[in-house]
N, C-alpha and C. Protein backbone atom coordinates (compact mmCIF):
# COMPACT_ATOMS: atom_id res chain seq x y z
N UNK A 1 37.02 98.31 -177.53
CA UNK A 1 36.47 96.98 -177.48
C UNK A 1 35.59 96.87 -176.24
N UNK A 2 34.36 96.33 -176.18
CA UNK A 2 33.77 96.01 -175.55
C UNK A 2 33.99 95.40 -174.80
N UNK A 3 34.62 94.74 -173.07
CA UNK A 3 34.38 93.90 -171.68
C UNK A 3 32.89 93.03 -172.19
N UNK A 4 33.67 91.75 -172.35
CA UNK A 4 32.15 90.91 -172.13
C UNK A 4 31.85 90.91 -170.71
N UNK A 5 30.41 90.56 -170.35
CA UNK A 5 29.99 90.13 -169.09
C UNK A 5 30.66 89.09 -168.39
N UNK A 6 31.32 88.88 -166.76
CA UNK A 6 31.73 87.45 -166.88
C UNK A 6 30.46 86.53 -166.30
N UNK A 7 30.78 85.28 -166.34
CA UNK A 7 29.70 84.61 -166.66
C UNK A 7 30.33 83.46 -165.79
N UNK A 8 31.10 83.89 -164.54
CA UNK A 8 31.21 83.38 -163.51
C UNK A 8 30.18 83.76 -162.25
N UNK A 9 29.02 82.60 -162.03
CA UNK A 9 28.29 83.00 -160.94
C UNK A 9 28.73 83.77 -159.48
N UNK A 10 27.95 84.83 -158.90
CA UNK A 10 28.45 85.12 -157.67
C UNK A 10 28.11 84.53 -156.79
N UNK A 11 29.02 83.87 -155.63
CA UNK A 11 29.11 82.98 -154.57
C UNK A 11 29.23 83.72 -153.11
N UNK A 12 28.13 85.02 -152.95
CA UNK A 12 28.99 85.60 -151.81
C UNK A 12 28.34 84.62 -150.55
N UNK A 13 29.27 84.32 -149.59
CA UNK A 13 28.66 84.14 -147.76
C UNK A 13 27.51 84.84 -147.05
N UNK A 14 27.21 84.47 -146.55
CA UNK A 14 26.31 84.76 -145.46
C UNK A 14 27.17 85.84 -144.21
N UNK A 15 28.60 85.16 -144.39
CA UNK A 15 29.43 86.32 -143.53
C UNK A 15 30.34 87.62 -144.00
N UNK A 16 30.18 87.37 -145.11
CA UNK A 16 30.51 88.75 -145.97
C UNK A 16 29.21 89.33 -146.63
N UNK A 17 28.14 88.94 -146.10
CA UNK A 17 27.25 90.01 -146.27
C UNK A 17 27.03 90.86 -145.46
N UNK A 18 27.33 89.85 -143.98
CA UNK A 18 27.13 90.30 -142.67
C UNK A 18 28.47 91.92 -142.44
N UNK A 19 29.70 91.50 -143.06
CA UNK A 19 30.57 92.65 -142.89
C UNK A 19 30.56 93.46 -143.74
N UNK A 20 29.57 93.44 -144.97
CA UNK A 20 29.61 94.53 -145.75
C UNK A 20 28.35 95.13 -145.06
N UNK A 21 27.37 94.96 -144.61
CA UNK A 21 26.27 95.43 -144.07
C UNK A 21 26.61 96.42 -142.64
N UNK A 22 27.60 95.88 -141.84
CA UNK A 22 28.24 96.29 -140.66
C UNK A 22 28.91 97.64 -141.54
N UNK A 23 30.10 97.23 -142.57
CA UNK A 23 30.91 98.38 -143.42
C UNK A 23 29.88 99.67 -144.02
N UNK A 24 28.84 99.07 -144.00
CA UNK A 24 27.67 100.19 -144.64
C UNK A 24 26.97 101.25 -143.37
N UNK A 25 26.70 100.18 -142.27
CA UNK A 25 26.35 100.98 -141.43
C UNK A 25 27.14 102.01 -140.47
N UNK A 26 28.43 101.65 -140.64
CA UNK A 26 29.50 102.02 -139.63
C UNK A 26 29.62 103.58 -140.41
N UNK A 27 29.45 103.33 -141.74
CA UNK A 27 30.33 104.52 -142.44
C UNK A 27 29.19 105.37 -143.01
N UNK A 28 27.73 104.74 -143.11
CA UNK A 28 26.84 105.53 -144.18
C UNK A 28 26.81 107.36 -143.99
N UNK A 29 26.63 107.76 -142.91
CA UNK A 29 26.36 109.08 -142.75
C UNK A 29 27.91 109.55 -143.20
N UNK A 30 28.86 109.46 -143.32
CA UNK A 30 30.06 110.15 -143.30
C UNK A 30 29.99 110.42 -144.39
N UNK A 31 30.49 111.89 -144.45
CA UNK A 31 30.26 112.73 -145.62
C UNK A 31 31.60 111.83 -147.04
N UNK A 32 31.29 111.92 -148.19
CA UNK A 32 32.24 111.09 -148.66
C UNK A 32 32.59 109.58 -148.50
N UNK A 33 31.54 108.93 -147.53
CA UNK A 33 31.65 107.43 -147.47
C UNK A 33 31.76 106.30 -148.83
N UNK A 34 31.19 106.86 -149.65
CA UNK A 34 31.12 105.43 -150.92
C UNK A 34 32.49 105.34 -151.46
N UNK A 35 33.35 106.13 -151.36
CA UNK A 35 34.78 105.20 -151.37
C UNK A 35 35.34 104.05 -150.77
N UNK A 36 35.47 104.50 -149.81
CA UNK A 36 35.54 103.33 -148.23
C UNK A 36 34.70 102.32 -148.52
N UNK A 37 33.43 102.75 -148.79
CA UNK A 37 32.43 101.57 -148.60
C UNK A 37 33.10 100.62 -149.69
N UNK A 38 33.38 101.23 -150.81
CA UNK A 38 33.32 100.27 -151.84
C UNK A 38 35.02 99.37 -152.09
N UNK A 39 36.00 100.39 -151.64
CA UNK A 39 37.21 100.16 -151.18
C UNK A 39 37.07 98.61 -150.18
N UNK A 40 36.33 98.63 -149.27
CA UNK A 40 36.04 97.44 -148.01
C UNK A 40 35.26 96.98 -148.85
N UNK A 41 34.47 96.84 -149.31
CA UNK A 41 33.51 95.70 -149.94
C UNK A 41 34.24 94.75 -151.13
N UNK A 42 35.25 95.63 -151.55
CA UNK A 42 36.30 94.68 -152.64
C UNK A 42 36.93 93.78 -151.84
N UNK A 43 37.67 94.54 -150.71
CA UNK A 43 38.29 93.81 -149.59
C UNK A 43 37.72 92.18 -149.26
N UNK A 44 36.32 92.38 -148.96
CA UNK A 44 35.89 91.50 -148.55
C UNK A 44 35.19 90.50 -149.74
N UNK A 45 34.91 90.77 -150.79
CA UNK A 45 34.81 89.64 -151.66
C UNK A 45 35.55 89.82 -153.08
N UNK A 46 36.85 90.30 -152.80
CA UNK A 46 37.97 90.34 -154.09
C UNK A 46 37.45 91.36 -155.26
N UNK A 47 36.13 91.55 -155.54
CA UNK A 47 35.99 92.29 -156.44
C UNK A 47 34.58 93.23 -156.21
N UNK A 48 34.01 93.62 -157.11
CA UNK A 48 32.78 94.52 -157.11
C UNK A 48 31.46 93.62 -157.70
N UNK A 49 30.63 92.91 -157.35
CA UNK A 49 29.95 92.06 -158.32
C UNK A 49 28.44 93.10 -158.13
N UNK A 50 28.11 92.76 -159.44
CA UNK A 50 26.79 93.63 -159.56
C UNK A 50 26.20 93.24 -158.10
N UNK A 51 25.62 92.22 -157.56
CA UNK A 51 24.82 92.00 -156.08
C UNK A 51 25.38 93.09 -155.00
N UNK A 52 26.76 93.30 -154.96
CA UNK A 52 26.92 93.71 -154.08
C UNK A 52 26.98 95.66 -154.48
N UNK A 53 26.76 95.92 -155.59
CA UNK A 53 26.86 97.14 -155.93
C UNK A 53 25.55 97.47 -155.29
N UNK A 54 24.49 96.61 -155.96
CA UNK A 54 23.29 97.15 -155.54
C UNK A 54 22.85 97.38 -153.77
N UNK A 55 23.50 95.84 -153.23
CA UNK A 55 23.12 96.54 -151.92
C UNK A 55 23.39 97.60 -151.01
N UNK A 56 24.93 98.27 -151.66
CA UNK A 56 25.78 99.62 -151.36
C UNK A 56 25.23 100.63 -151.80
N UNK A 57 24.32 100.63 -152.86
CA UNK A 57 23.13 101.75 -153.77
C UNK A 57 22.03 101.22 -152.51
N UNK A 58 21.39 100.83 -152.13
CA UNK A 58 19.66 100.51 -151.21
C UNK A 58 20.33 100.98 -150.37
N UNK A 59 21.57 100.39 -149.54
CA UNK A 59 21.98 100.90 -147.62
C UNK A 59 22.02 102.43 -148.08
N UNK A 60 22.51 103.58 -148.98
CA UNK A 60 23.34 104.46 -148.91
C UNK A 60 22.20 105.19 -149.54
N UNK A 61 20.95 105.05 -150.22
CA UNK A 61 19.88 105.43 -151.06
C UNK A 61 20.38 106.34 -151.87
N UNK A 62 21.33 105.46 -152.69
CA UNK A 62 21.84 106.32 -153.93
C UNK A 62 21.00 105.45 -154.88
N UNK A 63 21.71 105.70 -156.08
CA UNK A 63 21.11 104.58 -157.46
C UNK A 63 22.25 103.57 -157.77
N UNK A 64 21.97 102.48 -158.36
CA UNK A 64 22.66 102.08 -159.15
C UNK A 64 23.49 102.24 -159.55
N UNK A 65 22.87 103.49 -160.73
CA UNK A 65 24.09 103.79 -161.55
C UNK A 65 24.97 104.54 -160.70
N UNK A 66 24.85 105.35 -160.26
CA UNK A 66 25.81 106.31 -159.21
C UNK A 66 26.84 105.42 -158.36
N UNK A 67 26.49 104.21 -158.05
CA UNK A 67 27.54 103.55 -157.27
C UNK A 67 28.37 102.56 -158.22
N UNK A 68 27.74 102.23 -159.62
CA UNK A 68 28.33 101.93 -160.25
C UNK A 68 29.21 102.69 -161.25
N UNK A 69 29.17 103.97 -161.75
CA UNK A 69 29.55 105.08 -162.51
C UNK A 69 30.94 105.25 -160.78
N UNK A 70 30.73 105.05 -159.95
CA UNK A 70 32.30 105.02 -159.37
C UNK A 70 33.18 104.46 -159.27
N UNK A 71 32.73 102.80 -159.15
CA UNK A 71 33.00 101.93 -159.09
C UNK A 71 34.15 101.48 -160.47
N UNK A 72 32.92 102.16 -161.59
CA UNK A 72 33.69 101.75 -163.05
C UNK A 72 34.85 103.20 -163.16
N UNK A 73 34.66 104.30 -162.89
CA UNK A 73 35.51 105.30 -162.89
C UNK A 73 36.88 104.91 -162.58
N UNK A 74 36.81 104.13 -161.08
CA UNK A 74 38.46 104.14 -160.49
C UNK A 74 39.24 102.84 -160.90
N UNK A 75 40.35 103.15 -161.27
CA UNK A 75 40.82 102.25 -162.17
C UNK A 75 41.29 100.28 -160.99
N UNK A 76 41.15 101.05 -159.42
CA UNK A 76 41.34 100.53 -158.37
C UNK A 76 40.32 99.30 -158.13
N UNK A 77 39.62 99.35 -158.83
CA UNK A 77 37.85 98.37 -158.47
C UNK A 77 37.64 97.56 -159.53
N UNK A 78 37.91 96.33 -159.18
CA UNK A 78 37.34 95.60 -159.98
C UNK A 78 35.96 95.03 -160.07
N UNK A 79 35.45 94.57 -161.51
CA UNK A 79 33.59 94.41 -161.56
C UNK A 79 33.99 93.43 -161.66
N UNK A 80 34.67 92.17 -162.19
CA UNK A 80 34.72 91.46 -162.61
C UNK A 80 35.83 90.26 -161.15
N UNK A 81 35.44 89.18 -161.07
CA UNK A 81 36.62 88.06 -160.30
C UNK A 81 37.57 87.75 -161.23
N UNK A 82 39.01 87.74 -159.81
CA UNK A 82 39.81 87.57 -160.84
C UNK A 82 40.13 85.99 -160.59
N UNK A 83 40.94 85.40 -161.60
CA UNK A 83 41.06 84.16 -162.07
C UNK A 83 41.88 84.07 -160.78
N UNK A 84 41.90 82.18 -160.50
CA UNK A 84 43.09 81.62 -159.99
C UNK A 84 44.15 81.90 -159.94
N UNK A 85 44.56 82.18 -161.33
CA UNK A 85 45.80 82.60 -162.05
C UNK A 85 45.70 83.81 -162.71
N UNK A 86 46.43 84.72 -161.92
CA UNK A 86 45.91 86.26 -162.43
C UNK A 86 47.62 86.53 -163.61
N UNK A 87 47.08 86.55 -164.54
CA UNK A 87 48.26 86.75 -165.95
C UNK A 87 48.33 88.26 -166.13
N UNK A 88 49.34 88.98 -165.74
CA UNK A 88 49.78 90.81 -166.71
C UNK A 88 50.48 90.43 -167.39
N UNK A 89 50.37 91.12 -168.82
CA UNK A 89 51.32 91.11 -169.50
C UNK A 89 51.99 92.93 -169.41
N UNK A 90 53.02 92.90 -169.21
CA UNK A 90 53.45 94.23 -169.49
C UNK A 90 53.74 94.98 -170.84
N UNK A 91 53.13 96.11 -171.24
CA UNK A 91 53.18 96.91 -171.90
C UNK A 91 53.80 97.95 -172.49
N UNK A 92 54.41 97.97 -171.05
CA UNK A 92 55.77 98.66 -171.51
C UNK A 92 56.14 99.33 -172.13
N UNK A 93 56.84 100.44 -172.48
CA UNK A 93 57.63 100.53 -173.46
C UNK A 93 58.85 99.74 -173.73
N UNK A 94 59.83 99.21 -172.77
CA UNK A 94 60.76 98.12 -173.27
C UNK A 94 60.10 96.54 -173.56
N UNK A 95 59.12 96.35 -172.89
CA UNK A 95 58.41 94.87 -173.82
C UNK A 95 57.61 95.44 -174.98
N UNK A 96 57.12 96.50 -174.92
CA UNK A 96 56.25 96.75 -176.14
C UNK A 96 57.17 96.85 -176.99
N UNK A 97 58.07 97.61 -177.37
CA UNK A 97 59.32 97.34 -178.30
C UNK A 97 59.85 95.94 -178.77
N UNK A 98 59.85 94.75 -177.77
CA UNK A 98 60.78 93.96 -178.27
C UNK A 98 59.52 92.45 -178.18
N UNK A 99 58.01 93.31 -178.51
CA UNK A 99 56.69 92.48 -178.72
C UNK A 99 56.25 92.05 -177.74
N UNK A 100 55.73 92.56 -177.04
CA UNK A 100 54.73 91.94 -175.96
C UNK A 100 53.51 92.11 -176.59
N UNK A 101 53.04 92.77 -177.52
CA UNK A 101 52.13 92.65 -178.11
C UNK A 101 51.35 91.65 -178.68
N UNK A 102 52.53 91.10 -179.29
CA UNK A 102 52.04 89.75 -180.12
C UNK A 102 51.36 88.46 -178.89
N UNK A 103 52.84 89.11 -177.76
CA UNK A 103 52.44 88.24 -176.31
C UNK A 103 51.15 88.20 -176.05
N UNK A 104 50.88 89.46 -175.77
CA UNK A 104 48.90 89.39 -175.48
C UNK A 104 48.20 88.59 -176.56
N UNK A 105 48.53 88.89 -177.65
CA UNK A 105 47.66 88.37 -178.50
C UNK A 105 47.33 86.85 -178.13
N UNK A 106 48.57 86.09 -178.35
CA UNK A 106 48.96 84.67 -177.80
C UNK A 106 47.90 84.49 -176.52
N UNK A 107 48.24 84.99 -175.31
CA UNK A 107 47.28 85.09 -174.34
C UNK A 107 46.00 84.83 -174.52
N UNK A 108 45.38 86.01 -175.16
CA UNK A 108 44.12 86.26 -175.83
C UNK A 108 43.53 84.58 -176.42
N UNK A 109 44.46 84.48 -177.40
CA UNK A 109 44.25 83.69 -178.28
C UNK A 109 43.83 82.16 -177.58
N UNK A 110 44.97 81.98 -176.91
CA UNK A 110 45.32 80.59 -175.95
C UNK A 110 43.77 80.26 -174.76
N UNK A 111 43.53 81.61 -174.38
CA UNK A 111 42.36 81.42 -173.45
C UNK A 111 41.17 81.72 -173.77
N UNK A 112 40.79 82.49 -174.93
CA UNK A 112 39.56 82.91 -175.30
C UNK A 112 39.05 84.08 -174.80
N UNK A 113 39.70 84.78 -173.97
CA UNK A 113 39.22 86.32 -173.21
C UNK A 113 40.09 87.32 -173.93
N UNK A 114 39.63 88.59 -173.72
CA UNK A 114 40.54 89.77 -173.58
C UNK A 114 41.21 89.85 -172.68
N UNK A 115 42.17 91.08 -172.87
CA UNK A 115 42.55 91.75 -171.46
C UNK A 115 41.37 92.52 -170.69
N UNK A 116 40.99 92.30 -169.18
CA UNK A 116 40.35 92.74 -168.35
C UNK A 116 39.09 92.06 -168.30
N UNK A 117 39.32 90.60 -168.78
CA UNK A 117 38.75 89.69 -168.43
C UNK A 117 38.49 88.26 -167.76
N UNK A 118 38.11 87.35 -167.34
CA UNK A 118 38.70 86.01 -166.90
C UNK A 118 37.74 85.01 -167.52
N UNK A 119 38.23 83.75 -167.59
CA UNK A 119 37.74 82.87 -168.62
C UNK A 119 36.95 82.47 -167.51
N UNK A 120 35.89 81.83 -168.56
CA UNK A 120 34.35 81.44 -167.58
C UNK A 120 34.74 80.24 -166.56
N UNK A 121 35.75 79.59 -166.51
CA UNK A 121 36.03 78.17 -165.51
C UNK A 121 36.25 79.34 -163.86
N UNK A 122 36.72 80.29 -164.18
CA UNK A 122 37.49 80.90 -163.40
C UNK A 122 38.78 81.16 -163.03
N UNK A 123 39.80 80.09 -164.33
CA UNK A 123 40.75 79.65 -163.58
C UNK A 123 42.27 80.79 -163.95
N UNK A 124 41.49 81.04 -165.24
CA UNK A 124 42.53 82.61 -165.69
C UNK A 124 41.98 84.11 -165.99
N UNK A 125 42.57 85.15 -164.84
CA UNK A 125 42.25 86.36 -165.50
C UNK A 125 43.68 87.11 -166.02
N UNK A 126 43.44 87.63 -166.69
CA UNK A 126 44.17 88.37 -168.36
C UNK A 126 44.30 89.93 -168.22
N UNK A 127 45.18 90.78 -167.86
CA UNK A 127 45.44 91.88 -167.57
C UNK A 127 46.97 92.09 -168.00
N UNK A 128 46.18 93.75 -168.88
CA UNK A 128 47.75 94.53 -169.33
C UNK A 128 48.41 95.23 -168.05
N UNK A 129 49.41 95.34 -168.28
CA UNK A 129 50.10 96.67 -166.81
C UNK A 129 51.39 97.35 -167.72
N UNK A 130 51.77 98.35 -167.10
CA UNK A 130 52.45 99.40 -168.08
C UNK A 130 53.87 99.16 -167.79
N UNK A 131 53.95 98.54 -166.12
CA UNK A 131 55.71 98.08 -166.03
C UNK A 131 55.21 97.05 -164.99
N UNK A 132 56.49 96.04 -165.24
CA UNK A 132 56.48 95.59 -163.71
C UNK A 132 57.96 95.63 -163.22
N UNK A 133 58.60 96.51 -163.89
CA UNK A 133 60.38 96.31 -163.11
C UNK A 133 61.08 95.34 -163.37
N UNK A 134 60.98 94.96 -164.85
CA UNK A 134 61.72 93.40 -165.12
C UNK A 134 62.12 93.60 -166.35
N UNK A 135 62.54 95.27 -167.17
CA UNK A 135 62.57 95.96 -168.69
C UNK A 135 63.96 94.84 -168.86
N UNK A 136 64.59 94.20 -168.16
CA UNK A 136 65.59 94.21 -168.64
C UNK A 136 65.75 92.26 -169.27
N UNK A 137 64.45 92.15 -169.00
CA UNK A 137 63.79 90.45 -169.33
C UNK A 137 62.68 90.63 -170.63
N UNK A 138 62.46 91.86 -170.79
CA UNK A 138 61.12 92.23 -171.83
C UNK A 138 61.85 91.27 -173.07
N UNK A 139 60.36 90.98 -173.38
CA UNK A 139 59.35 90.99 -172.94
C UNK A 139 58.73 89.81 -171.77
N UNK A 140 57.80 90.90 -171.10
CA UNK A 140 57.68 89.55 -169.49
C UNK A 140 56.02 89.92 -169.19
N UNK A 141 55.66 88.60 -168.61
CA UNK A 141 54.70 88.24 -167.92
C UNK A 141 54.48 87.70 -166.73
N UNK A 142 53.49 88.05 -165.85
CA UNK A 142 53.35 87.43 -164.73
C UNK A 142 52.39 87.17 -164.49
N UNK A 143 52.12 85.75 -163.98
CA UNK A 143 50.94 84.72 -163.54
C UNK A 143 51.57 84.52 -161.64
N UNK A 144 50.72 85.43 -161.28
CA UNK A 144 50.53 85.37 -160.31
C UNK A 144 51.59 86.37 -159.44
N UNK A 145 52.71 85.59 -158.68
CA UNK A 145 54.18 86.32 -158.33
C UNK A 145 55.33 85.65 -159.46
N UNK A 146 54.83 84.85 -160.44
CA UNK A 146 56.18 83.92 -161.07
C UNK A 146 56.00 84.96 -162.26
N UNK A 147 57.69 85.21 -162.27
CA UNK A 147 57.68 86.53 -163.60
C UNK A 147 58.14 85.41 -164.68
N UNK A 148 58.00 85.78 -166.08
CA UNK A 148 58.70 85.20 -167.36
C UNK A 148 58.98 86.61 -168.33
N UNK A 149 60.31 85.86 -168.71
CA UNK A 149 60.94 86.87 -169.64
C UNK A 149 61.34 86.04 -170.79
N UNK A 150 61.61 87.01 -171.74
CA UNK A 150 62.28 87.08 -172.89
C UNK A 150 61.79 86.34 -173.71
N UNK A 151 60.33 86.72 -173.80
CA UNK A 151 59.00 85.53 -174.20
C UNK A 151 58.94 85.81 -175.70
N UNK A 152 58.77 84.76 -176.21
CA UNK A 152 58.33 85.31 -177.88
C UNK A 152 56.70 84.08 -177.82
N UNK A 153 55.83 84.37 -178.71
CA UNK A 153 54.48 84.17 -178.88
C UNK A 153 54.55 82.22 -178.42
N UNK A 154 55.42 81.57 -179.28
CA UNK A 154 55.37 79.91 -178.71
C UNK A 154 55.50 79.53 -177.02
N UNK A 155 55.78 80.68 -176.39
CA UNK A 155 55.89 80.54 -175.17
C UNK A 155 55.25 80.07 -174.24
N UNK A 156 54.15 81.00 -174.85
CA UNK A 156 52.54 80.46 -174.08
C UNK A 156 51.95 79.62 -173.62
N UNK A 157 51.71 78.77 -174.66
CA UNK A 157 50.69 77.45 -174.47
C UNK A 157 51.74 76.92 -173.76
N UNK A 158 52.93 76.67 -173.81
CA UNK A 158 53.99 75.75 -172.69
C UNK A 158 53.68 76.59 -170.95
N UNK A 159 53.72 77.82 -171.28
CA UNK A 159 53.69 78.55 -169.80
C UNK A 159 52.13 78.29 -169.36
N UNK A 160 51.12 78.43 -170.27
CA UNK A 160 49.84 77.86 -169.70
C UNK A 160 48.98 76.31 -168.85
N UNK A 161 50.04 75.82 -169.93
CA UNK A 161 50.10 74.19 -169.83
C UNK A 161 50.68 73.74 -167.92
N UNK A 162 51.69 74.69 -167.66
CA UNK A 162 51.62 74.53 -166.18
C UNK A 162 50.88 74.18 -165.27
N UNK A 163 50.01 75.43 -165.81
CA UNK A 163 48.98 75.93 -164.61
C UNK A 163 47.94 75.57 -165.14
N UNK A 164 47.31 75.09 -165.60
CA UNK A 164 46.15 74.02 -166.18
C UNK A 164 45.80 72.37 -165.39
């Protein structure tokens, strides 16, 4: 399945341009730098947004694609902001067994995104994870640090309705 684009504008500072520009210059010559660079540049504005890819491609006179083809490689970097309310559903093998599946779906369904996406307000992003240490509540989700267990699909819109 295709990642839509998100279609949340980028809002970076004037002072996180200033420390990614400092992070570029401090590190450019070091052999192996565009990790770091891009590692600190998440740091400093939560995710990877195309603006800031490109100015890490001009300081470093790579391309584009090259800083983006890393960026999208490591599973560590996000392109996308994440929501207010960052939702995993776990995957599990003990929630996938006893339906977390259907759970995502619900998710999906309830907000209008996929997984590894966030809805255009900003206010929810939607992510699978493979455990979170709670097999014994599966199936479970977590919005934010608040875990839920033993969820069946009606769960949702009540657990969304919270945080709305």
């Amino acid at each position: 399945m295709k990642k839509k684009q998100t279609t949340i504008p980028f809002k970076g500072t004037q002072a996180q341009e200033e420390k990614l520009e400092n992070l570029i210059a401090k590190n450019k010559d070091v052999p192996g730098a565009l990790l770091p660079i891009l590692q600190g540049a998440q740091e400093i504005y939560g995710y990877l947004p195309k603006e800031v890819i490109r100015i890490i491609a001009l300081r470093m006179d790579k391309s584009i694609s090259e800083v983006y083809g890393v960026a999208s490689f490591y599973s560590q970097f996000n392109l996308s902001p994440k929501g207010e309310y960052a939702i995993s559903i776990c995957l599990g093998t003990a929630c996938y067994v006893k339906g977390s599946g259907k759970i995502m779906e619900e998710f999906e369904k309830e907000l209008g995104i996929s997984s590894g996406e966030t809805t255009p307000d900003g206010k929810f992003s939607l992510n699978d994870t493979r455990c979170i240490g709670a097999c014994g509540l599966a199936p479970v989700c977590m919005i934010n640090s608040d875990v839920y267990g033993r969820l069946v699909p009606a769960d949702v819109k009540k657990i969304l309705d919270k945080y709305r």
